[in-house]
N, C-alpha and C. Protein backbone atom coordinates (compact mmCIF):
# COMPACT_ATOMS: atom_id res chain seq x y z
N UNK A 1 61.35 36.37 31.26
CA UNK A 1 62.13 35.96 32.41
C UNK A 1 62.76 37.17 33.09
N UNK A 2 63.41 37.81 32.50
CA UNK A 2 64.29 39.25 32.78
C UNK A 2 62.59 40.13 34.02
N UNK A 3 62.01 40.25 32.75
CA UNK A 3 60.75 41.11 33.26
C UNK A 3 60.18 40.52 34.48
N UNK A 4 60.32 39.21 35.12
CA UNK A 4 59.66 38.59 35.55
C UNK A 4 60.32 38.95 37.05
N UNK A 5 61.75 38.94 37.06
CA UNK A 5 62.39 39.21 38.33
C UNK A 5 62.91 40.48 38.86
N UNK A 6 62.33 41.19 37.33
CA UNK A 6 62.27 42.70 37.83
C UNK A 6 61.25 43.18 37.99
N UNK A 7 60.26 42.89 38.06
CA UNK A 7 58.82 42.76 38.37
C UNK A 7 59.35 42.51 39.84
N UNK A 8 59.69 41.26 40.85
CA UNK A 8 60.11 41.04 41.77
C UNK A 8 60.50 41.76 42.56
N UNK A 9 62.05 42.09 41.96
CA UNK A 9 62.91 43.05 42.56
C UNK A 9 62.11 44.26 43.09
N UNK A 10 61.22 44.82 42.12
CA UNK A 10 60.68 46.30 42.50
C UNK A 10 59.59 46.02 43.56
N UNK A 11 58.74 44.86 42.88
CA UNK A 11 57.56 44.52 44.19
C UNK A 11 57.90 44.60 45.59
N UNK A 12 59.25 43.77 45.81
CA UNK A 12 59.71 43.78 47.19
C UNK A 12 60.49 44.87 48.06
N UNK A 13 61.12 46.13 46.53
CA UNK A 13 61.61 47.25 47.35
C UNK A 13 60.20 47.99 47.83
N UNK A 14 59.67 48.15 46.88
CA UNK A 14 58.04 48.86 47.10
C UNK A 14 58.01 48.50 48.35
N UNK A 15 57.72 46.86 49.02
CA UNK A 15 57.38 46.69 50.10
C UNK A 15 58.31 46.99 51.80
N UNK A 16 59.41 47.30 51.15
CA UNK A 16 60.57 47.67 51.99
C UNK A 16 60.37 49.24 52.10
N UNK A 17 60.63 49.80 50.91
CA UNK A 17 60.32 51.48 51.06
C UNK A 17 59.20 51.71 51.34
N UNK A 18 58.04 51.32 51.03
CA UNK A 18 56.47 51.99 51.47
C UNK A 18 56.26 52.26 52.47
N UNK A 19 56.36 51.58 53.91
CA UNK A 19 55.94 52.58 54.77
C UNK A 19 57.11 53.44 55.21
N UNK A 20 57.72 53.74 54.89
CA UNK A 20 58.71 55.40 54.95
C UNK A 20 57.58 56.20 54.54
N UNK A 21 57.69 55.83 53.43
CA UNK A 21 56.48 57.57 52.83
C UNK A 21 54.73 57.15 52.96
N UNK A 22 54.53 56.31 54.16
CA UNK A 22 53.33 56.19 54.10
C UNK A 22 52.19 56.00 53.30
N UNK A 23 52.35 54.41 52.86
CA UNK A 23 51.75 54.05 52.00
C UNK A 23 51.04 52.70 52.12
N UNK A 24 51.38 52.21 53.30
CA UNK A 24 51.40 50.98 53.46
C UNK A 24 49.61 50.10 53.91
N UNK A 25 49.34 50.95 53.83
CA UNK A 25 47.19 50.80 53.79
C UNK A 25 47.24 50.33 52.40
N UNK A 26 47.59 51.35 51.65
CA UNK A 26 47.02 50.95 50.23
C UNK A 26 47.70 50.16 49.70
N UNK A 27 48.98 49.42 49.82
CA UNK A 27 49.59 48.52 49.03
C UNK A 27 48.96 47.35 49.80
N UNK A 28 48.42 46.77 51.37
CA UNK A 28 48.30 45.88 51.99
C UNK A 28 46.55 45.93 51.38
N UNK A 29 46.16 46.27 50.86
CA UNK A 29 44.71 46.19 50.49
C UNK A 29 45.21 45.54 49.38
N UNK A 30 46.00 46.03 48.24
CA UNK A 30 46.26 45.87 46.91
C UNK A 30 46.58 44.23 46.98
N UNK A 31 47.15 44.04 48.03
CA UNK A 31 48.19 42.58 47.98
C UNK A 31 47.26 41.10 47.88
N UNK A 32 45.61 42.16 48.44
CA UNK A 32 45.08 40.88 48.92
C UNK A 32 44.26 40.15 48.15
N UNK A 33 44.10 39.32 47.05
CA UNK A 33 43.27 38.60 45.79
C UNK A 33 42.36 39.88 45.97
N UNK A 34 41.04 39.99 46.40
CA UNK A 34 39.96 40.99 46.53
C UNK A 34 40.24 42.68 46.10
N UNK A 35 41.45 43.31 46.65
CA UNK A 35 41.95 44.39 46.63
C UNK A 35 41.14 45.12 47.54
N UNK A 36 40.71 44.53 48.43
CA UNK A 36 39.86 44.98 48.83
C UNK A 36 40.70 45.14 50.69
N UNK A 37 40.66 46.06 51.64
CA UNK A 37 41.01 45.80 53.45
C UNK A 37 40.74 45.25 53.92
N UNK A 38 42.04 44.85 54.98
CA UNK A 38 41.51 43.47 56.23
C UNK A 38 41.33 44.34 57.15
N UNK A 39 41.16 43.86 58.15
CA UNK A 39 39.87 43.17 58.28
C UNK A 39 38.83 44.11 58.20
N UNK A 40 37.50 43.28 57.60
CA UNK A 40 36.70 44.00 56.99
C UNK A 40 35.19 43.14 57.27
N UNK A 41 34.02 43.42 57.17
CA UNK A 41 32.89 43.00 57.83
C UNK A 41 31.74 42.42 56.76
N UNK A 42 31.19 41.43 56.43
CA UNK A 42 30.52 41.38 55.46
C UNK A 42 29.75 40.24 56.27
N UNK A 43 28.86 39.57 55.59
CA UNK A 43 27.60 38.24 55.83
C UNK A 43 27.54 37.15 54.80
N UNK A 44 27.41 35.93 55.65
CA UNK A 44 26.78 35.02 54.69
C UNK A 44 26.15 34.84 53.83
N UNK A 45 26.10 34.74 52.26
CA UNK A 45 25.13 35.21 51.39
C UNK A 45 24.38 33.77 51.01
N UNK A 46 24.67 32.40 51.18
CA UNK A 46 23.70 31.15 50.91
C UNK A 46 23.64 30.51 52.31
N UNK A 47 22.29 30.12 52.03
CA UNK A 47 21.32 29.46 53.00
C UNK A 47 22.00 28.05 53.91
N UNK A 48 23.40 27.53 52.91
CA UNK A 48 24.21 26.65 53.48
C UNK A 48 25.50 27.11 53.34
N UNK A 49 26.05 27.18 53.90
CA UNK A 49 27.78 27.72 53.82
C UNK A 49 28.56 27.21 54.23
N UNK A 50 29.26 26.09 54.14
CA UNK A 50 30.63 25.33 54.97
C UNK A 50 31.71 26.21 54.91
N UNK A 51 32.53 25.50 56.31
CA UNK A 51 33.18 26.85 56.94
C UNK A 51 34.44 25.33 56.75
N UNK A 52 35.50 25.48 56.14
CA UNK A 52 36.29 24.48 56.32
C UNK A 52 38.04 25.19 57.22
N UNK A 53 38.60 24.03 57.48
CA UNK A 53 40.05 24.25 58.39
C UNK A 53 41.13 24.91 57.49
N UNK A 54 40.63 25.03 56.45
CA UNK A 54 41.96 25.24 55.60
C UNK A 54 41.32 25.93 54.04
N UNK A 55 41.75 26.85 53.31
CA UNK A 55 41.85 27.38 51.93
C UNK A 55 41.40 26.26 50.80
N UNK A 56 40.78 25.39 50.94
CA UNK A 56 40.15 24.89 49.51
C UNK A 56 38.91 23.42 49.74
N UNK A 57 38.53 23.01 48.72
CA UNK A 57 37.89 21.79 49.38
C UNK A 57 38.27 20.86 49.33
N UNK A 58 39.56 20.32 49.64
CA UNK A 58 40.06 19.13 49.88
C UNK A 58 40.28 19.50 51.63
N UNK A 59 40.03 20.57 52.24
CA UNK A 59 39.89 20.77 53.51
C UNK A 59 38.62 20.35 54.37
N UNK A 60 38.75 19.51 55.41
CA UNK A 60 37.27 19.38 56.05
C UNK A 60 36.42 20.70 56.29
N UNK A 61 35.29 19.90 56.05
CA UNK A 61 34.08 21.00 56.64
C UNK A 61 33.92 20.78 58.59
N UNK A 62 34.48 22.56 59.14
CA UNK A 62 34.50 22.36 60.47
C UNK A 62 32.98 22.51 61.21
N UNK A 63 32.30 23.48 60.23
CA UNK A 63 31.12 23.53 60.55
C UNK A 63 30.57 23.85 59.34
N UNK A 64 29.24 24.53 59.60
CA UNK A 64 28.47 24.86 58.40
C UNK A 64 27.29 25.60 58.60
N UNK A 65 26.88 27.50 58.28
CA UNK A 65 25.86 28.22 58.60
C UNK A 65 24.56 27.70 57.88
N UNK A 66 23.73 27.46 58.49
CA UNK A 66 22.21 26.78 57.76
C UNK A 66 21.32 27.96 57.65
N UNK A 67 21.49 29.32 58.03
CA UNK A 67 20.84 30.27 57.24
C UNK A 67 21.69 31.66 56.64
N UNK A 68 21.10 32.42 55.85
CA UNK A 68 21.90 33.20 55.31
C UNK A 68 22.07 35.12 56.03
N UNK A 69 22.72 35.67 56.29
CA UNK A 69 22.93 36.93 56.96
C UNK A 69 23.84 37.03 58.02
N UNK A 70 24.44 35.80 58.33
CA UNK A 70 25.13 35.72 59.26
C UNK A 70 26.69 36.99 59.21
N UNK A 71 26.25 37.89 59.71
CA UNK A 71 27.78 38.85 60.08
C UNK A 71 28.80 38.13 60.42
N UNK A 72 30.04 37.87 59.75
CA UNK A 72 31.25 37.39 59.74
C UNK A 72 32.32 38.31 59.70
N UNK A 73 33.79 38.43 59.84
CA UNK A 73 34.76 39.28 59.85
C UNK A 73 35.99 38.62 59.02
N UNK A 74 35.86 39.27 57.92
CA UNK A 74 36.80 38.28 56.65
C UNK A 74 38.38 38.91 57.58
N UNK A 75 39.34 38.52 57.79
CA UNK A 75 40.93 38.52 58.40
C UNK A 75 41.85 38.15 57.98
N UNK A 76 41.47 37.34 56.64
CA UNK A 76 42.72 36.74 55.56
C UNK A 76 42.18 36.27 54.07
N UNK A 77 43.07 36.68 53.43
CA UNK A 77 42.62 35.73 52.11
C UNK A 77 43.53 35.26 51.48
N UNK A 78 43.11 34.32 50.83
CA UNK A 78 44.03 33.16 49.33
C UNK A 78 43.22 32.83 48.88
N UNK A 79 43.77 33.53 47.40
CA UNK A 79 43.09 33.08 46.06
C UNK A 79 41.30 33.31 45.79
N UNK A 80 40.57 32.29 46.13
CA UNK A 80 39.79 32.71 46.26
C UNK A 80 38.86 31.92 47.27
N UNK A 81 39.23 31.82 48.51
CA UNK A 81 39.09 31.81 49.93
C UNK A 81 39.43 33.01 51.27
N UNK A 82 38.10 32.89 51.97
CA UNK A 82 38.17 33.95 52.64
C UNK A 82 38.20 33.23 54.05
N UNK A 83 39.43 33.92 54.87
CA UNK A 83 39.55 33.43 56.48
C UNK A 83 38.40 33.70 57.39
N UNK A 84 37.13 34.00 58.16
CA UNK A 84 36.40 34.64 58.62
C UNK A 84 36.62 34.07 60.09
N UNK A 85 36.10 35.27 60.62
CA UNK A 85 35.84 34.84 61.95
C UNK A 85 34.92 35.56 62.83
N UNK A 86 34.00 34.35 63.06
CA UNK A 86 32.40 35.04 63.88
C UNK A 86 32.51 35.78 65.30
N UNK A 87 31.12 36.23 65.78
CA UNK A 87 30.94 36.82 66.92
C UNK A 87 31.49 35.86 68.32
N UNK A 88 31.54 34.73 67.93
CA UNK A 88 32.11 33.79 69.50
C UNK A 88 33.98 33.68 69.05
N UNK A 89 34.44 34.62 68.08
CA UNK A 89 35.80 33.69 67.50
C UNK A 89 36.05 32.70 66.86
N UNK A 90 35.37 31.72 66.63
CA UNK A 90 35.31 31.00 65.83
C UNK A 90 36.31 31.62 64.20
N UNK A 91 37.29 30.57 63.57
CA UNK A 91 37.78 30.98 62.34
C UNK A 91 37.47 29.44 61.88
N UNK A 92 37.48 30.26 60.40
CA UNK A 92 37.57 29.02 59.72
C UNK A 92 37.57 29.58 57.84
N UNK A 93 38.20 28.95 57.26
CA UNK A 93 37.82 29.53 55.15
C UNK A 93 36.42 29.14 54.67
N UNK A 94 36.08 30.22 53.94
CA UNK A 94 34.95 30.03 53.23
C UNK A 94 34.79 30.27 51.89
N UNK A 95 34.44 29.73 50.71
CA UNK A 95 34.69 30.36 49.45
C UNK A 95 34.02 31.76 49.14
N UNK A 96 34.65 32.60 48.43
CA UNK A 96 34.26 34.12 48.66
C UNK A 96 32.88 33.90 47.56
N UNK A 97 32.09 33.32 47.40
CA UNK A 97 30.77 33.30 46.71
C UNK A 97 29.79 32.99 47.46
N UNK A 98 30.05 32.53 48.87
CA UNK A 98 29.49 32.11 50.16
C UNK A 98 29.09 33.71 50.75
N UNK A 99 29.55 34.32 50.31
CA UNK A 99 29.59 36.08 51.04
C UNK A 99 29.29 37.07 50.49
N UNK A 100 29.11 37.88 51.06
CA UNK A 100 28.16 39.07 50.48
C UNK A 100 28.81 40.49 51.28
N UNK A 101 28.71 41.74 50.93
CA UNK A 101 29.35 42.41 51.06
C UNK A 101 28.00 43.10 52.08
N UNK A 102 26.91 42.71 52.16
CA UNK A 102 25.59 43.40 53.15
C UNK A 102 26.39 43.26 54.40
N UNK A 103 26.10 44.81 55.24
CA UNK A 103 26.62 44.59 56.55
C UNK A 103 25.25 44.04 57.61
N UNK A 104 26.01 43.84 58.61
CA UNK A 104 24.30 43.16 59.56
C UNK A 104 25.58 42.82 61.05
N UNK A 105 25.05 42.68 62.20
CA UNK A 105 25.68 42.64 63.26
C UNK A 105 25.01 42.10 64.47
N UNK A 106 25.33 42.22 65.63
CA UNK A 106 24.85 41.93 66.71
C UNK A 106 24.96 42.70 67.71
N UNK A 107 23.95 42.73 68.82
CA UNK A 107 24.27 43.52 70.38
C UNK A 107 25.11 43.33 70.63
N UNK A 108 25.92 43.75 71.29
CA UNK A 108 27.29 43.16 71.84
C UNK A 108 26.70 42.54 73.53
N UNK A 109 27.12 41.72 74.29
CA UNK A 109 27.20 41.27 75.56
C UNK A 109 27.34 42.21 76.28
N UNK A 110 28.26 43.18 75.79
CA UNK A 110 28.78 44.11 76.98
C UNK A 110 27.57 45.49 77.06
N UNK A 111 27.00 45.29 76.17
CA UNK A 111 25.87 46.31 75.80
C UNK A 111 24.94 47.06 77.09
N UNK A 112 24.92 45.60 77.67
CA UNK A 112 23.68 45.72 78.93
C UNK A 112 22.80 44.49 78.70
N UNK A 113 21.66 44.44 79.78
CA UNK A 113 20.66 43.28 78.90
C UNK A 113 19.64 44.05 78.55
N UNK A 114 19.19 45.41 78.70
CA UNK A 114 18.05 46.00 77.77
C UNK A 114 18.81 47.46 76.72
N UNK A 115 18.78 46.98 75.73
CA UNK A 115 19.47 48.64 75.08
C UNK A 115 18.30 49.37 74.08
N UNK A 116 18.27 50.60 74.13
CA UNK A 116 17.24 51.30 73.23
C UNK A 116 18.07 51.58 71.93
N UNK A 117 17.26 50.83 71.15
CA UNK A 117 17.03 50.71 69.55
C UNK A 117 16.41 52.86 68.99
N UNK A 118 17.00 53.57 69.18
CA UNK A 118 16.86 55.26 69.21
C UNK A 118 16.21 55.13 67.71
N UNK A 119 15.16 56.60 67.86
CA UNK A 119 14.26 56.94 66.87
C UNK A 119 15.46 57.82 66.09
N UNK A 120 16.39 58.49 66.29
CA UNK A 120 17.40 59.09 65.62
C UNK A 120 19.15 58.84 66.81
N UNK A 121 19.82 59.27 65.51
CA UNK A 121 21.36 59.53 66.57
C UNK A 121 21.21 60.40 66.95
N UNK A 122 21.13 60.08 68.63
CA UNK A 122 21.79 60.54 69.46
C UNK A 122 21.07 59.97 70.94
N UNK A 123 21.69 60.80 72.09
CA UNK A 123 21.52 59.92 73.21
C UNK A 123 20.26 60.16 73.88
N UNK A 124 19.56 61.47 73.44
CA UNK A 124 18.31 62.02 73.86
C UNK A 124 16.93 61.58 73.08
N UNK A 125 17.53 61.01 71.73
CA UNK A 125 16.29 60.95 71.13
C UNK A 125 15.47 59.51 71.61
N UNK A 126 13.76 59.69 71.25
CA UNK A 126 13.04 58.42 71.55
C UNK A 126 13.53 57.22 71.51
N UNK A 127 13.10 56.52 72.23
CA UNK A 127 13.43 54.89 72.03
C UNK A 127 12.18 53.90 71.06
N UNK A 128 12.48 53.17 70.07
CA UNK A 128 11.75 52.68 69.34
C UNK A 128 11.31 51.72 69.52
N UNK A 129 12.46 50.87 70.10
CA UNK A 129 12.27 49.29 71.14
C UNK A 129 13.24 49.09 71.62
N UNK A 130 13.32 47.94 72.76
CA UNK A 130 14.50 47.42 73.28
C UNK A 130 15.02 46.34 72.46
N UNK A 131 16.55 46.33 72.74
CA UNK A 131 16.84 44.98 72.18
C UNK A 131 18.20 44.46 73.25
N UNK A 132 18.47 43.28 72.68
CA UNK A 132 19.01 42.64 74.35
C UNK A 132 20.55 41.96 73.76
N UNK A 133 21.55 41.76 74.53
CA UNK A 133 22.92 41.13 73.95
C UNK A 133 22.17 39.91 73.22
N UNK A 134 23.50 39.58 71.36
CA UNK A 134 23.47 39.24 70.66
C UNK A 134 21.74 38.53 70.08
N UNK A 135 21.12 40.28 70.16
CA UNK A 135 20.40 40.17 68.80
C UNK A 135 20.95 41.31 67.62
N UNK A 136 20.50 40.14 66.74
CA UNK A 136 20.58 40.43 65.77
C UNK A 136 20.33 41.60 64.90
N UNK A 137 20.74 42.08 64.00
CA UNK A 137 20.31 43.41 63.17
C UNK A 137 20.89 43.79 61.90
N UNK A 138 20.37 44.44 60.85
CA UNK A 138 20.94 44.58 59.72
C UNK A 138 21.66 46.39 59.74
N UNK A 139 22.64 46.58 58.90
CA UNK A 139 23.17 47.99 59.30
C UNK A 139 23.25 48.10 58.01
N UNK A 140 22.65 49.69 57.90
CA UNK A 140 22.48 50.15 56.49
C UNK A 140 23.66 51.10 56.25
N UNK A 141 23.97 51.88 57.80
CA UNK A 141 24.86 53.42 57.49
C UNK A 141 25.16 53.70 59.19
N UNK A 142 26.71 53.88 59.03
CA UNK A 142 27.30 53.89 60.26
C UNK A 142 27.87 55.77 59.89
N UNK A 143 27.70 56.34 60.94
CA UNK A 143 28.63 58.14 60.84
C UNK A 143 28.21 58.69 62.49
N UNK A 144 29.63 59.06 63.02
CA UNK A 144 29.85 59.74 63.81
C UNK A 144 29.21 59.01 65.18
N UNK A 145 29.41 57.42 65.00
CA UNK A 145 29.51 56.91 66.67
C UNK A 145 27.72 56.38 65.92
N UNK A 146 26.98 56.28 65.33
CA UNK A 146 25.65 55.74 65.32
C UNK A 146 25.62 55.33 63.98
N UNK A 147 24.71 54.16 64.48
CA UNK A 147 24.79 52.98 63.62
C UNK A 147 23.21 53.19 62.76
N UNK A 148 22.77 53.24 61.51
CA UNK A 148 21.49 52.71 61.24
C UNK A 148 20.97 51.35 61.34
N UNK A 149 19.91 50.87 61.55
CA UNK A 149 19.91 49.44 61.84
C UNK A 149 18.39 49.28 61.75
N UNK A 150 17.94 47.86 61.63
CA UNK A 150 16.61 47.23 61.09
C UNK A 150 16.68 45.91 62.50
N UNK A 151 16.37 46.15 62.96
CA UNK A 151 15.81 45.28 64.52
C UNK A 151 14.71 43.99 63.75
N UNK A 152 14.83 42.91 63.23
CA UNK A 152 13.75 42.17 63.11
C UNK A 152 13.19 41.14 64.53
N UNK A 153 12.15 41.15 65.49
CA UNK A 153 11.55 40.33 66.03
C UNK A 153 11.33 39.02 65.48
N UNK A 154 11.28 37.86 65.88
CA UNK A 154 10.62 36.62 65.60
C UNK A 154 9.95 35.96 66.53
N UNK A 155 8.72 36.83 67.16
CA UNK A 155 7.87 35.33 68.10
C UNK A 155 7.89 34.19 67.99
N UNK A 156 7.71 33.81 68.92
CA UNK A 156 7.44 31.85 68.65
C UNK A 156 5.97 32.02 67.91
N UNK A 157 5.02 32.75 68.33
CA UNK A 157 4.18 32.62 67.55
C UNK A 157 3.48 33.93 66.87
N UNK A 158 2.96 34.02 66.16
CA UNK A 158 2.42 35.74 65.49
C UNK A 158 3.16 35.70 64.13
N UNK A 159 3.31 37.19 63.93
CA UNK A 159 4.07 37.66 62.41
C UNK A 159 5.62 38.53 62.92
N UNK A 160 6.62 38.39 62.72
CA UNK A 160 7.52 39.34 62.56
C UNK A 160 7.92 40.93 62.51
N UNK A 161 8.09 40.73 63.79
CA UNK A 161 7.45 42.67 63.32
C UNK A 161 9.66 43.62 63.51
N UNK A 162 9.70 44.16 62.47
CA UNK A 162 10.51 44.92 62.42
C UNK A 162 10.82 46.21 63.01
N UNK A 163 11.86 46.75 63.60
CA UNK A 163 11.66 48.30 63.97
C UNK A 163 13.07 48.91 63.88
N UNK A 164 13.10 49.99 63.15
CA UNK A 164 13.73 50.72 62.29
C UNK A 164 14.71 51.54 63.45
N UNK A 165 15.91 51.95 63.52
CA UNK A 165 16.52 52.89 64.36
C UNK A 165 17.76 53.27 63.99
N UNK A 166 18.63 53.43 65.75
CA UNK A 166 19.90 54.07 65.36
C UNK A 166 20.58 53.38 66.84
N UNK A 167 21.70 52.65 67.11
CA UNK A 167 22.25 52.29 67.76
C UNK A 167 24.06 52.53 67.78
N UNK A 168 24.64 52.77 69.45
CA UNK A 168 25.78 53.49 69.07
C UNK A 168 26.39 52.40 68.75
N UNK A 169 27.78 52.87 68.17
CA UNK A 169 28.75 51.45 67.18
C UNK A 169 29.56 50.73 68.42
N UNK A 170 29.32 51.65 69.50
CA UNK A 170 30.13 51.11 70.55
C UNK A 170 29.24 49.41 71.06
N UNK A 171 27.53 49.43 70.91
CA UNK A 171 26.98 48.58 71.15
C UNK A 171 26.92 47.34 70.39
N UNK A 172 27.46 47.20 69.25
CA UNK A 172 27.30 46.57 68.37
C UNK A 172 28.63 45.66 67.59
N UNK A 173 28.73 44.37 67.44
CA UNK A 173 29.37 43.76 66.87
C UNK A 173 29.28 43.46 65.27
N UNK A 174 30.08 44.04 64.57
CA UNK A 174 29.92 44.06 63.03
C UNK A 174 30.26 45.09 62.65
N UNK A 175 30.85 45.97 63.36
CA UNK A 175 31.64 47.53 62.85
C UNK A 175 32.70 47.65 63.49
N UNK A 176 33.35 49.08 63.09
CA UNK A 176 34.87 49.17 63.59
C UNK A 176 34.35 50.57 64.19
N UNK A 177 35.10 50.82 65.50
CA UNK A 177 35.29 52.16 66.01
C UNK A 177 35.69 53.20 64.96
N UNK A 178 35.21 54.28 65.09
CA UNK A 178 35.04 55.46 64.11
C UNK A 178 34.57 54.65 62.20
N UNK A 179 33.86 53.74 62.18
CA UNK A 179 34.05 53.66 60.97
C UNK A 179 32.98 54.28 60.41
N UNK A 180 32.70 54.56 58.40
CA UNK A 180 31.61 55.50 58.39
C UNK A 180 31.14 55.01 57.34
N UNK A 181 30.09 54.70 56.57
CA UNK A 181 29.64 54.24 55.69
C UNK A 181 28.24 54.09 55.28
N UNK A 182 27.69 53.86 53.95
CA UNK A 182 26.16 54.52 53.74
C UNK A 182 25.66 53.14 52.61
């Protein structure tokens, strides 16, 4: 009992003194079930995923993703429910076994309607293909403003053809300005 409210006591000066000495990133990561930063970017990992109004399943199902890769933006958590919220805004909880830590994204709208999918970063190099607001793409490694990325096609009819590149982060929904990762 003693231990229990001095456990307390200190948790909440911590949270009073921390950002004085600049600390307050790493305790707001620490706080959150995951330990992991908000907001933060991950995908749908099953083929069905209900998206409900509220932290558990006695909450309605508001909707529900029917395939799996969908780029989401986790913004809150409890316990072990994750707040997300998609490329149109859309929020809603999802159980964190519904998710996957693979990044993947979209054109952004503001992009243009034809953008070059680049043979390397930067603004001079070849173009590999076009791709057009909110398609789709998987991101392997984001550094210094360019994105790696996997462009998949789907004709209505034929085979799937993939094409490999580099797109800036400014074009793309599913990353953060300056963020860097491999």
């Amino acid at each position: 009992m003693v231990f229990t409210v001095l456990f307390r006591v200190l948790a909440a000066l911590t949270l009073v003194l921390a950002p004085a000495i600049g600390v307050t990133p790493v305790l707001a990561a620490a706080a959150n079930p995951s330990g992991l930063p908000l907001p933060r970017f991950v995908t749908v990992k099953a083929k069905e995923s209900n998206v409900r109004v509220g932290p558990g399943y006695q909450y309605n199902v508001a909707w529900t993703y029917q395939v799996p890769g969908v780029p989401v933006e986790i913004i809150q958590e409890f316990d072990v429910w994750r707040k997300i919220r998609d490329v149109d805004g859309s929020e809603g909880w999802v159980h964190q076994n519904m998710l996957i830590g693979t990044r993947a994204g979209y054109v952004t709208k503001d992009a243009g309607d034809k953008v070059p999918l680049k043979a390397s970063a930067g603004d001079d190099a070849g173009v590999v293909a076009w791709v057009g607001p909110g398609f789709p793409v998987k991101i392997s490694a984001c550094k210094a403003g360019w994105c790696s990325v996997v462009a998949t096609d789907h004709p209505a009819s034929g085979h799937p053809a993939s094409y490999s590149g580099y797109l800036p982060e400014t074009d793309l929904w599913g990353v953060y300005q300056g963020e860097t990762f491999d």
